[in-house]
C-alpha atoms as a PDB file:
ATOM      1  CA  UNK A   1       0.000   0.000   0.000  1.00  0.00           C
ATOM      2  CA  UNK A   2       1.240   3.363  -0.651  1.00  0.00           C
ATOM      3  CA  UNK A   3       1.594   6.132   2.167  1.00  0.00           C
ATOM      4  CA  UNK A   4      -0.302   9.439   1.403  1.00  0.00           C
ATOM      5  CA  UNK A   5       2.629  11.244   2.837  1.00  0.00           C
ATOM      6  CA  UNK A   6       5.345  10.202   1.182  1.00  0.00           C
ATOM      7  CA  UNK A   7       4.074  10.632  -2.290  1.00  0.00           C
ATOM      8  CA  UNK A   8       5.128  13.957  -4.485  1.00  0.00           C
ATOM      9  CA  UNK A   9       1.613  15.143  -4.541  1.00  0.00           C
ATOM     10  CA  UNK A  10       1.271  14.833  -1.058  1.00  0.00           C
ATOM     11  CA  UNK A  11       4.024  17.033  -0.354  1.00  0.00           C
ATOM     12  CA  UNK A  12       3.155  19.572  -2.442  1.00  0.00           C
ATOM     13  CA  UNK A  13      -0.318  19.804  -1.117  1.00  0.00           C
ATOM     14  CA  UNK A  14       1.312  20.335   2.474  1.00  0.00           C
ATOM     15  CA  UNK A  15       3.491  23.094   0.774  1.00  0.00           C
ATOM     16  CA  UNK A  16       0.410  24.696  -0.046  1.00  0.00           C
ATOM     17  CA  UNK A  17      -1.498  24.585   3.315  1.00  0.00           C
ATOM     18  CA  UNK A  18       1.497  25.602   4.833  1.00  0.00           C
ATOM     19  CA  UNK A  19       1.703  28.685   2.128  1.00  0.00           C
ATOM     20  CA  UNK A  20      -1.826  28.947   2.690  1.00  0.00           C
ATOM     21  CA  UNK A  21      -1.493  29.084   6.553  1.00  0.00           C
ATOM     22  CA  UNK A  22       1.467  31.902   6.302  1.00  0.00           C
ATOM     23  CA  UNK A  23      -0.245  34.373   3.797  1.00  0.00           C
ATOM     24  CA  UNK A  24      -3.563  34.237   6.153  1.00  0.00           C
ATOM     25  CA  UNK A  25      -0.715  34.943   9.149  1.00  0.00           C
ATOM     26  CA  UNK A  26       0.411  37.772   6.986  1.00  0.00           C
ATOM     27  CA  UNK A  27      -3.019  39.526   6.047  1.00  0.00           C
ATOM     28  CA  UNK A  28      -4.328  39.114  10.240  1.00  0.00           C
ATOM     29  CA  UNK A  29      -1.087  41.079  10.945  1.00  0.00           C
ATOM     30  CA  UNK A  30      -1.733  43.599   8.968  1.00  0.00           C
ATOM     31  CA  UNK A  31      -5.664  43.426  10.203  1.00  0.00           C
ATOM     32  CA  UNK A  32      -4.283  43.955  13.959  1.00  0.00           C
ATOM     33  CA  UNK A  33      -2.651  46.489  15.586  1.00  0.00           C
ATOM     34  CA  UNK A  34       0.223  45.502  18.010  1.00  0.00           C
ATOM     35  CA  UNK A  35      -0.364  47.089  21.373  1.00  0.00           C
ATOM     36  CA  UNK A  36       2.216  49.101  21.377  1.00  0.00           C
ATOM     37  CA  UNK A  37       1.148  50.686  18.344  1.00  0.00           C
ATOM     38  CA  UNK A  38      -2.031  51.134  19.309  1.00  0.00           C
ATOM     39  CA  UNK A  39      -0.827  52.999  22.419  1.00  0.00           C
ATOM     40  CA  UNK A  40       1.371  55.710  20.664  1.00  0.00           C
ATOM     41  CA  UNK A  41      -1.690  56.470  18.445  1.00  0.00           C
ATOM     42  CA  UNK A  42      -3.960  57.114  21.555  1.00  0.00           C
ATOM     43  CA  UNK A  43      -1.451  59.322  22.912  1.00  0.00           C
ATOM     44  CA  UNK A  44      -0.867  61.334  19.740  1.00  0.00           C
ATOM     45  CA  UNK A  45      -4.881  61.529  19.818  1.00  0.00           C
ATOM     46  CA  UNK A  46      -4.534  62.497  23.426  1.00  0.00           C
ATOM     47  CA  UNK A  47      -2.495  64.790  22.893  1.00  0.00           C
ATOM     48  CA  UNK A  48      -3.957  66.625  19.984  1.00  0.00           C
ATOM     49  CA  UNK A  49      -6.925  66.869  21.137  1.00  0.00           C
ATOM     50  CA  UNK A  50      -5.520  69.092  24.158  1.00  0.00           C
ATOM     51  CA  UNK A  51      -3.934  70.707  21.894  1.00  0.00           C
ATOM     52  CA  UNK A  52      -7.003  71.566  20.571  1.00  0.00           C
ATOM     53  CA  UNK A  53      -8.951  72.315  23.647  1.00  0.00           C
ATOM     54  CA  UNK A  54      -6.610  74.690  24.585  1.00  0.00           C
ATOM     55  CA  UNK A  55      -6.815  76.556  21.491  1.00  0.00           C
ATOM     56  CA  UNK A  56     -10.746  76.688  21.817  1.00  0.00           C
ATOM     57  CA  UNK A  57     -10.281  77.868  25.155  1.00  0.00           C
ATOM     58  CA  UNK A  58      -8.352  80.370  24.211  1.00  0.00           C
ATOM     59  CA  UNK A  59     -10.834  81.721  21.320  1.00  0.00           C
ATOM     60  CA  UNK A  60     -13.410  81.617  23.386  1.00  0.00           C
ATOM     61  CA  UNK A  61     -12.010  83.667  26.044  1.00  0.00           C
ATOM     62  CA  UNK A  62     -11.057  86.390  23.405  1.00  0.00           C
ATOM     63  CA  UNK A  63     -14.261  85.802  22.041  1.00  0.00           C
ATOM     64  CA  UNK A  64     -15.776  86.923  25.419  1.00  0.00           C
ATOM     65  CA  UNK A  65     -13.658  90.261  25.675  1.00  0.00           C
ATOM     66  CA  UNK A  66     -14.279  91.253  22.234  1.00  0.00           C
ATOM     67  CA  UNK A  67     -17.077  93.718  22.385  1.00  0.00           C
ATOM     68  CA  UNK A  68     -20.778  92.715  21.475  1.00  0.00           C
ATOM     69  CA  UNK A  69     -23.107  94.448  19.354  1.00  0.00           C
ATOM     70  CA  UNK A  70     -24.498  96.642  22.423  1.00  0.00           C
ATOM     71  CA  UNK A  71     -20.828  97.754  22.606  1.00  0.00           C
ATOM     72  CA  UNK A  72     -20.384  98.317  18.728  1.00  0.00           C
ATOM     73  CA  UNK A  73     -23.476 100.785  18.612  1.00  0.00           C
ATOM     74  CA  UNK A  74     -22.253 102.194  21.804  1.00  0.00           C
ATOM     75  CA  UNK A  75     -19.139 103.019  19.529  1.00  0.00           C
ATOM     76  CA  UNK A  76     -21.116 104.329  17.315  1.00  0.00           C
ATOM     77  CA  UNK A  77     -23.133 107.197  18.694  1.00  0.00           C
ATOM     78  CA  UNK A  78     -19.735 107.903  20.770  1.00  0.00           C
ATOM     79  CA  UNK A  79     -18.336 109.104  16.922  1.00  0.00           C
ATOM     80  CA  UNK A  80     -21.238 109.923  15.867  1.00  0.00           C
ATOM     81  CA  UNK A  81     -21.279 112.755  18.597  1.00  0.00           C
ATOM     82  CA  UNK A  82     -18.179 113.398  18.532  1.00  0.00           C
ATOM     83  CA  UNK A  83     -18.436 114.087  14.868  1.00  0.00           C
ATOM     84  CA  UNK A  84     -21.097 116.790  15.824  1.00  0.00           C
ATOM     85  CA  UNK A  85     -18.896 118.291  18.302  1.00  0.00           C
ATOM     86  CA  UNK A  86     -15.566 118.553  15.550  1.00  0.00           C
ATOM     87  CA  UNK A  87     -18.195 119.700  13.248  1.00  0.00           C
ATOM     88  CA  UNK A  88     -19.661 122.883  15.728  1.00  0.00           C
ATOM     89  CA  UNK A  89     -15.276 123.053  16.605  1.00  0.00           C
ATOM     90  CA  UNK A  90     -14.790 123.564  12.846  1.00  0.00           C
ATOM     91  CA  UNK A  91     -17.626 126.494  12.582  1.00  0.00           C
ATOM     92  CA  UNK A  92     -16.429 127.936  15.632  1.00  0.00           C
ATOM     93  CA  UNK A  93     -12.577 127.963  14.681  1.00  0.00           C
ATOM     94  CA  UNK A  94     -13.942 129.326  10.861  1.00  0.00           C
ATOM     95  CA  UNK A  95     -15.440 132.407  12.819  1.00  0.00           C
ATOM     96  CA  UNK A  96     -12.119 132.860  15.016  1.00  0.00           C
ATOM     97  CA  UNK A  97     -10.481 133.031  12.206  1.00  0.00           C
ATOM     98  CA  UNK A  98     -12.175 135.378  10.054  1.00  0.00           C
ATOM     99  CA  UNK A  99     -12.083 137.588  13.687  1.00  0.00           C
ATOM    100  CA  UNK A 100      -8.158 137.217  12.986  1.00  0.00           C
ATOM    101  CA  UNK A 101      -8.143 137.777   9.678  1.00  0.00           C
ATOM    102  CA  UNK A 102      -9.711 141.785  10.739  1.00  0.00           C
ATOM    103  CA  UNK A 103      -7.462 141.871  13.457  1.00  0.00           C
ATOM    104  CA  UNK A 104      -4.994 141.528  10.861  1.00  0.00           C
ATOM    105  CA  UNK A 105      -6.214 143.975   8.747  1.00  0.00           C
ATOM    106  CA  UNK A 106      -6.244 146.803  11.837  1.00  0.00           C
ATOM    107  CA  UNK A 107      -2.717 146.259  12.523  1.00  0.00           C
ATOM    108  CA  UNK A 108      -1.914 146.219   9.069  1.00  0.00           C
ATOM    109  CA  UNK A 109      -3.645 149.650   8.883  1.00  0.00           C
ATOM    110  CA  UNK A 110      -1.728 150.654  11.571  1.00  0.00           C
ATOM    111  CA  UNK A 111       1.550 149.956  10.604  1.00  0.00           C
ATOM    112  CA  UNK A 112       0.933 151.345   7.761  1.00  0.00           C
ATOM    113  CA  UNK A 113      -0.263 154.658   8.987  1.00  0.00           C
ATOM    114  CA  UNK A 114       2.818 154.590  11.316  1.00  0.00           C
ATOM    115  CA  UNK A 115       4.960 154.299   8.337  1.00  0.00           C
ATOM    116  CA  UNK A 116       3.252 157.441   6.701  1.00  0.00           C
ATOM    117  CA  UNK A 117       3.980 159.685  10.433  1.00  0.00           C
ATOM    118  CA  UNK A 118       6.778 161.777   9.893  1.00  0.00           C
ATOM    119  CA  UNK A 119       9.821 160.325  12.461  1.00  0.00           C
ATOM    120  CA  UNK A 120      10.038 163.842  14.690  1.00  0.00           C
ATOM    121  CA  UNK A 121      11.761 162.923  17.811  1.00  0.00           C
ATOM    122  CA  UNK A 122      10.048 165.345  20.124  1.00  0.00           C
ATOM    123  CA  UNK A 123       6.724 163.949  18.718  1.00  0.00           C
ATOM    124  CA  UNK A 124       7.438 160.366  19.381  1.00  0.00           C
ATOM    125  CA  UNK A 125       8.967 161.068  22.674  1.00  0.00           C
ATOM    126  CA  UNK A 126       5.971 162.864  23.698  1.00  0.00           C
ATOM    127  CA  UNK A 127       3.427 160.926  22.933  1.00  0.00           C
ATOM    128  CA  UNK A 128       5.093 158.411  24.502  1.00  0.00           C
ATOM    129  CA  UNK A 129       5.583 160.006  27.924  1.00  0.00           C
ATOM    130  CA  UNK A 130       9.329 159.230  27.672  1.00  0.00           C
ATOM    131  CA  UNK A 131      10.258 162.551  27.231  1.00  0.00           C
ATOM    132  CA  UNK A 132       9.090 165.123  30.221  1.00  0.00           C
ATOM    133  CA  UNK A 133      12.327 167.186  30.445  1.00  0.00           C
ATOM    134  CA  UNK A 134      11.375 168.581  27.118  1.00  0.00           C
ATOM    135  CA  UNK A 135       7.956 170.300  28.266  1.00  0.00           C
ATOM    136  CA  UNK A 136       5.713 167.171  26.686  1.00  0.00           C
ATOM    137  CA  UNK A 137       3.175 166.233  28.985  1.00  0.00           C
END
């Protein structure tokens, strides 16, 4: 009788289970994680996603101190009355300075109507008071 082992065929069929066997070993190693794999990823996760909580923390804290729309309109009737006020500064500075501008005009008047005086040294010293030895009073 002939022994189902020993034959050529039977050998190659074991080859095969056996190649079988290591290519299903293969593809479940590549289906599981190893533990230590698996722990480094839920650390990275861990730590990302503090990463991230801090940085929502932090927008929502500057979130809270920006100002809200009460505060915006607040802003805006601030400038809008202070726009009033430069605009009633602007009217009143136009009439000071037309008032300056006449001013201006009466000294230039004057100076020139002291230019035109004739430069007498007993007038001048009279009028001025300087002069009282001279009989000017």
């Amino acid at each position: 009788m002939m022994d189902i082992f020993s034959s050529t065929g039977a050998s190659l069929l074991v080859l095969l289970v056996q190649g079988l066997f290591a290519w299903a070993l293969w593809s479940l190693r590549r289906a599981f994680v190893r533990q230590e794999d698996y722990l480094l990823h839920v650390q990275r996760d861990t730590r990302r996603e503090a990463a991230t909580t801090r940085r929502l923390s932090a927008i929502e804290e500057n979130l809270r101190l920006a100002p809200d729309t009460a505060d915006m309109a607040g802003l805006h009737n601030e400038l809008a009355a202070l726009r009033g006020e430069i605009q009633a500064l602007n009217v009143r500075i136009s009439g000071l300075d037309r008032l300056l501008e006449r001013l201006e005009h009466s000294f230039e008047r004057q100076e020139d109507r002291l230019r035109l005086v004739p430069q007498g040294g007993a007038t001048f010293a009279c009028r001025t008071g300087a002069d009282t030895a001279g009989g000017c009073n």
